[in-house]
PDB file of N, CA and C in Angstrom:
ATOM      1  N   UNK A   1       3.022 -12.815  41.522  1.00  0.00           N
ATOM      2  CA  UNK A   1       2.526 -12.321  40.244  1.00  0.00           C
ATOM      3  C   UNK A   1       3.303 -11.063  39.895  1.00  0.00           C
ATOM      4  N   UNK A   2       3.806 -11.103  38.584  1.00  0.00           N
ATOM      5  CA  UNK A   2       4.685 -10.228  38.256  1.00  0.00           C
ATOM      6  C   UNK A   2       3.862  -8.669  37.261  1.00  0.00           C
ATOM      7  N   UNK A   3       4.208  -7.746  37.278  1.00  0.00           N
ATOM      8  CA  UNK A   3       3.496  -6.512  36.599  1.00  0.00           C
ATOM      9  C   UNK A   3       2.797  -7.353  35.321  1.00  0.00           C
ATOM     10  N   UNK A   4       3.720  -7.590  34.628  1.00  0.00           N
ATOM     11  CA  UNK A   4       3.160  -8.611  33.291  1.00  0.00           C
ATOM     12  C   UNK A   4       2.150  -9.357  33.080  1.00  0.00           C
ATOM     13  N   UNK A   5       1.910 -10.210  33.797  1.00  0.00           N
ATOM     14  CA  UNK A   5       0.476 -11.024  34.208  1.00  0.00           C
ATOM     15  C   UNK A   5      -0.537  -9.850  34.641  1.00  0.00           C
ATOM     16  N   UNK A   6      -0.200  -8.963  35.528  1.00  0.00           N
ATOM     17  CA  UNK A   6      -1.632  -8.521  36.021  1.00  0.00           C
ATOM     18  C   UNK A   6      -1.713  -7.665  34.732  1.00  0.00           C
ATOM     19  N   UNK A   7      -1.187  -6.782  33.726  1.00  0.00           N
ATOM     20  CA  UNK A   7      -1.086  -6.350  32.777  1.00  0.00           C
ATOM     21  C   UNK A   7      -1.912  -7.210  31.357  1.00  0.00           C
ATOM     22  N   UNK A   8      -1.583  -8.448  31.534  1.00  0.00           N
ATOM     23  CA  UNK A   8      -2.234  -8.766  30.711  1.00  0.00           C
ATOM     24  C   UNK A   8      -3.521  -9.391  31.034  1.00  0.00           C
ATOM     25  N   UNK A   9      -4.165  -9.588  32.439  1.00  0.00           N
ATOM     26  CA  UNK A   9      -5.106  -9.692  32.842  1.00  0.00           C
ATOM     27  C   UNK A   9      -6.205  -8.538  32.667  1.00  0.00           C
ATOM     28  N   UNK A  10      -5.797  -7.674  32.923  1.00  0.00           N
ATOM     29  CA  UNK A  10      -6.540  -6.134  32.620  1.00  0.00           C
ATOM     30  C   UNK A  10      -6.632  -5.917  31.376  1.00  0.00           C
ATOM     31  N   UNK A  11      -5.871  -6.428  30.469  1.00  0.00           N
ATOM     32  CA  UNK A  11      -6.067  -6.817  28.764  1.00  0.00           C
ATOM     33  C   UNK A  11      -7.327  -7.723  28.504  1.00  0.00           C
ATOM     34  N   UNK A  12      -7.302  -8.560  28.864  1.00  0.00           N
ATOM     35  CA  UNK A  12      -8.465  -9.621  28.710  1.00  0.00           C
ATOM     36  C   UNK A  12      -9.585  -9.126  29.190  1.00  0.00           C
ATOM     37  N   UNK A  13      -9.476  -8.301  30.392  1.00  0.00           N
ATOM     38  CA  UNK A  13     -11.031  -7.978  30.766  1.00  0.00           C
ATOM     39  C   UNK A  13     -11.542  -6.978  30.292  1.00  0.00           C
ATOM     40  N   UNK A  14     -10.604  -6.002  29.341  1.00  0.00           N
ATOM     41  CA  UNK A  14     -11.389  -4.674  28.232  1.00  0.00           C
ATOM     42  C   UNK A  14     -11.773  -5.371  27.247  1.00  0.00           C
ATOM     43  N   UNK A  15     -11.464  -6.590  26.347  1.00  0.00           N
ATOM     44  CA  UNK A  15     -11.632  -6.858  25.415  1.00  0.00           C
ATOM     45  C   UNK A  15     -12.990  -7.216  25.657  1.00  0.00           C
ATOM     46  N   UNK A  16     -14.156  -6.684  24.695  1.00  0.00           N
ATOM     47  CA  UNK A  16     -15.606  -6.659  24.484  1.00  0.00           C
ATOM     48  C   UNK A  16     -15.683  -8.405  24.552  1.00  0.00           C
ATOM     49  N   UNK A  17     -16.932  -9.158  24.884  1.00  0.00           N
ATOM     50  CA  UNK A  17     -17.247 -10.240  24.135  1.00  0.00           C
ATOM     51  C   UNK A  17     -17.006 -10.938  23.268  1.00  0.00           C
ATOM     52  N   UNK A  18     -17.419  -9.558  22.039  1.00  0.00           N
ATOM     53  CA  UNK A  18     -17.231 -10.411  20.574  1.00  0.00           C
ATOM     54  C   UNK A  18     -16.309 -10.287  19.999  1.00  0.00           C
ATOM     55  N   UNK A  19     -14.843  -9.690  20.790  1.00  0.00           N
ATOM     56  CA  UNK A  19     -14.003  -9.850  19.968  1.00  0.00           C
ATOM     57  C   UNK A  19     -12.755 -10.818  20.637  1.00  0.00           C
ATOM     58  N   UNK A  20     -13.595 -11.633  21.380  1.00  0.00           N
ATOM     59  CA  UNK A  20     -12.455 -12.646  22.215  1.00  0.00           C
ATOM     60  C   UNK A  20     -13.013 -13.799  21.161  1.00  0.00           C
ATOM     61  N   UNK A  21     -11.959 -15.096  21.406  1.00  0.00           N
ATOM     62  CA  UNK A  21     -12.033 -16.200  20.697  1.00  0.00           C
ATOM     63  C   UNK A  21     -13.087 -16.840  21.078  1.00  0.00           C
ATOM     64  N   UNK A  22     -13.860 -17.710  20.658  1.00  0.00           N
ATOM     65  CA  UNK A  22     -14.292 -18.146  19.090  1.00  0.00           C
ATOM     66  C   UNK A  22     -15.460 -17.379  18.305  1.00  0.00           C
ATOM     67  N   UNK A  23     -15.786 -16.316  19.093  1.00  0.00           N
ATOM     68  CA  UNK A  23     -16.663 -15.012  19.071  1.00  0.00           C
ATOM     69  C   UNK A  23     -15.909 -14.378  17.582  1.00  0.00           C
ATOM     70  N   UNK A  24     -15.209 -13.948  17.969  1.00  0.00           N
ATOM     71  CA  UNK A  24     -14.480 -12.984  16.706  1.00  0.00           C
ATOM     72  C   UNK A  24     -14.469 -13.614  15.524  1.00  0.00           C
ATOM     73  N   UNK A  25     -13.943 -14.347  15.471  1.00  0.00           N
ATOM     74  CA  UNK A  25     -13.696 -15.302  14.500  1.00  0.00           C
ATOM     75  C   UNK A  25     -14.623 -15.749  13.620  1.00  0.00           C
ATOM     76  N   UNK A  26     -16.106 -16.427  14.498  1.00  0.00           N
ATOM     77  CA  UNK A  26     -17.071 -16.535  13.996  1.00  0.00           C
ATOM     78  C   UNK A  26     -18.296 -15.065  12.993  1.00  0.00           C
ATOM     79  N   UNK A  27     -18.054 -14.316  14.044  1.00  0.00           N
ATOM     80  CA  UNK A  27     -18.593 -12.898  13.120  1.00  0.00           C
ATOM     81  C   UNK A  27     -17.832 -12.168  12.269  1.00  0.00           C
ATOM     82  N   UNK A  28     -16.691 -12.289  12.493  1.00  0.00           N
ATOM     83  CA  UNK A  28     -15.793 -11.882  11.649  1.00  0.00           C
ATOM     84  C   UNK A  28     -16.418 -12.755   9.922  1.00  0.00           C
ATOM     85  N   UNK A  29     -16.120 -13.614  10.005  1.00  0.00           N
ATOM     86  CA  UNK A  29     -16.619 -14.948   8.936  1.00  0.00           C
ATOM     87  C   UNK A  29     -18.584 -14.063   8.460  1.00  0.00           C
ATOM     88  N   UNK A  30     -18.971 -14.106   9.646  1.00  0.00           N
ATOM     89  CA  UNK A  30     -20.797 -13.682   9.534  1.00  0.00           C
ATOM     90  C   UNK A  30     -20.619 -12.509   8.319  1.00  0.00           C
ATOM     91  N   UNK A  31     -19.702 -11.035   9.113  1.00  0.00           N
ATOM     92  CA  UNK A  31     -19.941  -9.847   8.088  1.00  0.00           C
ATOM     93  C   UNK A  31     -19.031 -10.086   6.924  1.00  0.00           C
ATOM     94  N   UNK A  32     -18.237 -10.978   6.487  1.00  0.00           N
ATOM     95  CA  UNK A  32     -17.780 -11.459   5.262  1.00  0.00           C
ATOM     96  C   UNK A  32     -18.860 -11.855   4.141  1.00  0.00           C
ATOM     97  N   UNK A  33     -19.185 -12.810   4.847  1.00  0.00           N
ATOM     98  CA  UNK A  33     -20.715 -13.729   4.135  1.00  0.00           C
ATOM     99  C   UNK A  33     -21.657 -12.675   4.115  1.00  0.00           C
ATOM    100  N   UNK A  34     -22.251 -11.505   5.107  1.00  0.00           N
ATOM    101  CA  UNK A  34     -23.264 -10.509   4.413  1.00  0.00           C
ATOM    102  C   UNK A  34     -22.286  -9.454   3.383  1.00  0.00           C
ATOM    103  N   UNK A  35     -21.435  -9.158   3.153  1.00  0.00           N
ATOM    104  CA  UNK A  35     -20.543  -8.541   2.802  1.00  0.00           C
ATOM    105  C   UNK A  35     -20.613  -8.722   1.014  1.00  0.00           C
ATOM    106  N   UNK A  36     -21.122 -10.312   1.249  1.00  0.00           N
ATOM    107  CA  UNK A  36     -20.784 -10.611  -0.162  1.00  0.00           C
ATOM    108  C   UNK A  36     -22.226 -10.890  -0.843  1.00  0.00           C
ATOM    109  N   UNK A  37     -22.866 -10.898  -0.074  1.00  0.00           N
ATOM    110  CA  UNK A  37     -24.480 -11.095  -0.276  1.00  0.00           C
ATOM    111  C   UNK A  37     -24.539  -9.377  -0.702  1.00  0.00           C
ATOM    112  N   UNK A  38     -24.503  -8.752   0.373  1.00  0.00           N
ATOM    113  CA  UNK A  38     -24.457  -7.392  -0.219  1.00  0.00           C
ATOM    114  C   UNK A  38     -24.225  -7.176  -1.299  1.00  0.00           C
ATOM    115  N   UNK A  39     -22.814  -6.942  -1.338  1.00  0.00           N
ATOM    116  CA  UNK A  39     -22.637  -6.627  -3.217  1.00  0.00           C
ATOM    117  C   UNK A  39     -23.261  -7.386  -4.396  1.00  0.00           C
ATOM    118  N   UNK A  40     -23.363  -8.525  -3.857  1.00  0.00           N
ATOM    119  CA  UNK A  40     -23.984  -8.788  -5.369  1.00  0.00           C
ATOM    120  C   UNK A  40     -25.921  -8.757  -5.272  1.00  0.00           C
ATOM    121  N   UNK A  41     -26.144  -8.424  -4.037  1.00  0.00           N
ATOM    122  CA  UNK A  41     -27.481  -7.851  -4.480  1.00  0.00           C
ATOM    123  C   UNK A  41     -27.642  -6.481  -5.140  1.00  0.00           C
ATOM    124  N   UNK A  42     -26.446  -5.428  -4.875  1.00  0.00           N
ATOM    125  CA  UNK A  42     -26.303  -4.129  -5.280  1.00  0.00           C
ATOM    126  C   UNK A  42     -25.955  -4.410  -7.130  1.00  0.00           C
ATOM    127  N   UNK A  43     -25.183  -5.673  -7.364  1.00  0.00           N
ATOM    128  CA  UNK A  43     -24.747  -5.602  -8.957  1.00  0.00           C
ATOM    129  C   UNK A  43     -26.180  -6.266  -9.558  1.00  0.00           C
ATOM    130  N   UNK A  44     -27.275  -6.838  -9.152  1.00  0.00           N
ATOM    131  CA  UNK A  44     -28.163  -7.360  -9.360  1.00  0.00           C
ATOM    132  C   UNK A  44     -29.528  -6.103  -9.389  1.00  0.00           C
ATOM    133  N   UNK A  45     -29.450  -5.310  -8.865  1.00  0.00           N
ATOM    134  CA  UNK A  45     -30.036  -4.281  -9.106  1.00  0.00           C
ATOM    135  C   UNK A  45     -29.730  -3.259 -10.122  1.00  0.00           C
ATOM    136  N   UNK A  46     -27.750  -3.235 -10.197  1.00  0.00           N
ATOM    137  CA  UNK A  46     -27.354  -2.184 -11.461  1.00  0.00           C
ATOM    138  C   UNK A  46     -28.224  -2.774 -12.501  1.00  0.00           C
ATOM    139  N   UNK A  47     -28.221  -4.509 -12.422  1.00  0.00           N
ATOM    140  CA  UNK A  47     -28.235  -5.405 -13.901  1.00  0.00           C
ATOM    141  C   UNK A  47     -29.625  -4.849 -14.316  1.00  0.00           C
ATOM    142  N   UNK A  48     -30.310  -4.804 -13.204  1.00  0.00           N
ATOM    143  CA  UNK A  48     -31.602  -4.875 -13.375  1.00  0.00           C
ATOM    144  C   UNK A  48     -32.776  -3.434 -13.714  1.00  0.00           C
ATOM    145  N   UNK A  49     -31.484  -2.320 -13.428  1.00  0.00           N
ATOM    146  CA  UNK A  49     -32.047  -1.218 -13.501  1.00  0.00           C
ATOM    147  C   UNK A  49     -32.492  -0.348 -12.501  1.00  0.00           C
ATOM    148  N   UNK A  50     -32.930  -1.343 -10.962  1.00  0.00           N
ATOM    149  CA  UNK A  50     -33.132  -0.619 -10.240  1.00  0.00           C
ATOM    150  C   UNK A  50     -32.621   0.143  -9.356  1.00  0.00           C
ATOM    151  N   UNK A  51     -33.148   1.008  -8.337  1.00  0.00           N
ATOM    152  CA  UNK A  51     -32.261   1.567  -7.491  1.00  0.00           C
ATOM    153  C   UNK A  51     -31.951   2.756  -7.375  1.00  0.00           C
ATOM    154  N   UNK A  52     -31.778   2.819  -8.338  1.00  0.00           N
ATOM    155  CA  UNK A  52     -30.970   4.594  -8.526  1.00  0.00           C
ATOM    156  C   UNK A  52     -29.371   4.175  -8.246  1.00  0.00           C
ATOM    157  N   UNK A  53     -28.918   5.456  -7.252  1.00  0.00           N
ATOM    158  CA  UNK A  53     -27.944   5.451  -6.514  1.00  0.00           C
ATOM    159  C   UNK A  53     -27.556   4.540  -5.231  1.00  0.00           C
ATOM    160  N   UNK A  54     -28.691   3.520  -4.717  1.00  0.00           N
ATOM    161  CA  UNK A  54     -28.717   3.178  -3.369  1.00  0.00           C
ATOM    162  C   UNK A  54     -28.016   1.674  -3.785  1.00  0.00           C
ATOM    163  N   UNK A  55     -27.959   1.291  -4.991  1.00  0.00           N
ATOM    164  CA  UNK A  55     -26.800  -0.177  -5.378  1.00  0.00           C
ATOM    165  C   UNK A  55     -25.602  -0.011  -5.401  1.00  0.00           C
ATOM    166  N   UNK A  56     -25.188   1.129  -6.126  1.00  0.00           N
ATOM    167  CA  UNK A  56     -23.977   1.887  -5.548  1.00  0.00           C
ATOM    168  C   UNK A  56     -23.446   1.797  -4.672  1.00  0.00           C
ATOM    169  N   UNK A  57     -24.393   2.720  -3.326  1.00  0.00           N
ATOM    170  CA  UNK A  57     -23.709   2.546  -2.286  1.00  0.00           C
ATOM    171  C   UNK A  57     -23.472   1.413  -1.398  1.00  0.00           C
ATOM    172  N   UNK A  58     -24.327   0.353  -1.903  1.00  0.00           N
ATOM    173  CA  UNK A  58     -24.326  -0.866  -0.971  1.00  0.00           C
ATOM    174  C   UNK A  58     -23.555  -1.122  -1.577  1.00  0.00           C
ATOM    175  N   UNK A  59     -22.754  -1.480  -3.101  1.00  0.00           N
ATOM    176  CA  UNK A  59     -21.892  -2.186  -3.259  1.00  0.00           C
ATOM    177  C   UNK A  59     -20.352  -1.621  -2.598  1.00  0.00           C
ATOM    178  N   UNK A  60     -20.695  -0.549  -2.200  1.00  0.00           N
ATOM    179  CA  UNK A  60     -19.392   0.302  -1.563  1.00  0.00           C
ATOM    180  C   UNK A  60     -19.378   0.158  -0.258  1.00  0.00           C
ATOM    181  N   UNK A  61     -20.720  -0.154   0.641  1.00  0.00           N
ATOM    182  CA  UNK A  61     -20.893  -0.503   1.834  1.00  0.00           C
ATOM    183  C   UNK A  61     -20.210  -1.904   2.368  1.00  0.00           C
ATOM    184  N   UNK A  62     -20.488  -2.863   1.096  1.00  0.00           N
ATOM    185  CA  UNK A  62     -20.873  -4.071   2.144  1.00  0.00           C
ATOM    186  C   UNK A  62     -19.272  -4.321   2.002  1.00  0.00           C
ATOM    187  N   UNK A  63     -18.422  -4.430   0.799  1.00  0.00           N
ATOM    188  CA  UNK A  63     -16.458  -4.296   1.346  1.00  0.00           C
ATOM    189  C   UNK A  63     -16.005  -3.714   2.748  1.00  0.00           C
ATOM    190  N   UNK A  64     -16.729  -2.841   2.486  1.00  0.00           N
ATOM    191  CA  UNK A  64     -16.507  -1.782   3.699  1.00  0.00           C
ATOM    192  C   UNK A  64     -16.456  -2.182   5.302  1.00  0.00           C
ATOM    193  N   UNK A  65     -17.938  -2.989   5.234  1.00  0.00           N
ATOM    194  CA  UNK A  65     -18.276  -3.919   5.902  1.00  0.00           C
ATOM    195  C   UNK A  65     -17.377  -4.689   6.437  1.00  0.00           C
ATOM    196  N   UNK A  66     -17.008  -5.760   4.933  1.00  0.00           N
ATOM    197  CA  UNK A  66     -15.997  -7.048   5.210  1.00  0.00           C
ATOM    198  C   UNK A  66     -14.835  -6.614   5.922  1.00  0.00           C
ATOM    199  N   UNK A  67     -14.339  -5.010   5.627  1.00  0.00           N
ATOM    200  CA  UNK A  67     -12.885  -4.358   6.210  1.00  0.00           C
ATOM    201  C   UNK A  67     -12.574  -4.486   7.925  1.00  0.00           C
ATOM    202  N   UNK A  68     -13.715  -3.225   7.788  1.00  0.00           N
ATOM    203  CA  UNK A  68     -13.844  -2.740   9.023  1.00  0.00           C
ATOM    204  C   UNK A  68     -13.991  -3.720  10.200  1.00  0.00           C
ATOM    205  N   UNK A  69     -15.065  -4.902  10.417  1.00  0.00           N
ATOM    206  CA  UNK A  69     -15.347  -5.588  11.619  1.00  0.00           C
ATOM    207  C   UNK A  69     -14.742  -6.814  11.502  1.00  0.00           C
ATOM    208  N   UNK A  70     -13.946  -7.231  10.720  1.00  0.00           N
ATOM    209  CA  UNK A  70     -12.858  -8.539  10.955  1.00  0.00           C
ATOM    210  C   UNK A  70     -11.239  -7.634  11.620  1.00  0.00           C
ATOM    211  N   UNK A  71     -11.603  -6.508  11.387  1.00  0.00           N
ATOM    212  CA  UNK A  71     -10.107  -5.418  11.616  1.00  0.00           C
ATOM    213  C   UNK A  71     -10.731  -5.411  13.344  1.00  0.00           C
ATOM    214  N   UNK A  72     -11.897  -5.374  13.466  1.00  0.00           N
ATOM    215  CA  UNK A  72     -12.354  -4.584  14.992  1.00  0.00           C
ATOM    216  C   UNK A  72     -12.354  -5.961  16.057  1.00  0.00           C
ATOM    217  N   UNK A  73     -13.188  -6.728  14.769  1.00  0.00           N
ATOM    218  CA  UNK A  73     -13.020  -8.491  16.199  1.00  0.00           C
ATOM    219  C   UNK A  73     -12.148  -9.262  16.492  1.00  0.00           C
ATOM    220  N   UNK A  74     -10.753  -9.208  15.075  1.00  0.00           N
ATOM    221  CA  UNK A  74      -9.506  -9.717  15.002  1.00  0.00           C
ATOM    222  C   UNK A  74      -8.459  -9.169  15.358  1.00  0.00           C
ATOM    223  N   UNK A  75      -8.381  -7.974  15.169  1.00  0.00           N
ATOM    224  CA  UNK A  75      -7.095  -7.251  15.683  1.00  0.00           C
ATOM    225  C   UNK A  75      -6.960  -6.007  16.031  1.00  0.00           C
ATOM    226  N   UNK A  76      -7.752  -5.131  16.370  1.00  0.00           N
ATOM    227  CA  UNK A  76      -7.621  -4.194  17.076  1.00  0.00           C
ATOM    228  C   UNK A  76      -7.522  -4.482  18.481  1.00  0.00           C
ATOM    229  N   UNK A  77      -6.473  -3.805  18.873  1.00  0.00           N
ATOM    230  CA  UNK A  77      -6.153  -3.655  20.021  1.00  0.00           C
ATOM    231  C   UNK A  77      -6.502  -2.796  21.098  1.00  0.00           C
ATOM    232  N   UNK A  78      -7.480  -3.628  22.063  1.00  0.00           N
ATOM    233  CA  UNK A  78      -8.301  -3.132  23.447  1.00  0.00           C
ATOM    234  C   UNK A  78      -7.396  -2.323  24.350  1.00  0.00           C
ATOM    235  N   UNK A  79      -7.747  -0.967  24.585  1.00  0.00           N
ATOM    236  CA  UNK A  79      -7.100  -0.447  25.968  1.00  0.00           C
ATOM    237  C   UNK A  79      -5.775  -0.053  25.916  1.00  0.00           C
ATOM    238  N   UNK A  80      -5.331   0.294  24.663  1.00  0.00           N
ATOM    239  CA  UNK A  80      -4.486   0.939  24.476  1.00  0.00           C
ATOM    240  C   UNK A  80      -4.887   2.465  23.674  1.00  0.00           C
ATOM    241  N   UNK A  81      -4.496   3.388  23.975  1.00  0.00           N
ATOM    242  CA  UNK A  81      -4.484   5.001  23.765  1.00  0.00           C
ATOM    243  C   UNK A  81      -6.369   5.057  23.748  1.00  0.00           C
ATOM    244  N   UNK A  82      -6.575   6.469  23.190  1.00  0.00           N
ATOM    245  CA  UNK A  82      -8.162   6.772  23.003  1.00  0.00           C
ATOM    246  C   UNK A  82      -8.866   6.221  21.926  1.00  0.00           C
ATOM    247  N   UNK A  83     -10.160   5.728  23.291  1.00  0.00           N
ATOM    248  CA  UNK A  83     -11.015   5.041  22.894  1.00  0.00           C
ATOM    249  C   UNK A  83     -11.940   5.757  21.374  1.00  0.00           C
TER     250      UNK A  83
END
């Protein structure tokens, strides 16, 4: 066994659960689908009047959402520099 293999063995075993295959993939897809439920419950409240400020921020949340945890279960990279 060459440095390389055990290198990428120690890769596989930082990577969390949910961001190994068919895990990632699948939640990745999950916070898309609330992502989009989100916003348009937030434009359904502008429509509607309610809310105040808190449709706003969900409609700014739930993109945010869709960004961030398909970036964290798909391609961020485990075990390299600080955590």
């Amino acid at each position: 066994m060459n440095g390389s293999e055990m290198t990428d063995g120690i890769e596989a075993d930082r990577r969390p659960w949910s961001a190994r295959r068919p895990q990632n993939v699948l939640l990745s897809l999950v916070f898309i689908v609330l992502a989009v439920f989100l916003v348009r419950q937030g434009v359904l409240s502008i429509a509607q009047g309610e809310g105040g400020f808190v449709p706003y921020l969900i409609i700014i949340g739930g993109p945010a959402l869709a960004c961030y945890y398909p970036w964290y279960f798909v391609f961020r990279r485990f075990g390299e520099g600080p955590s």
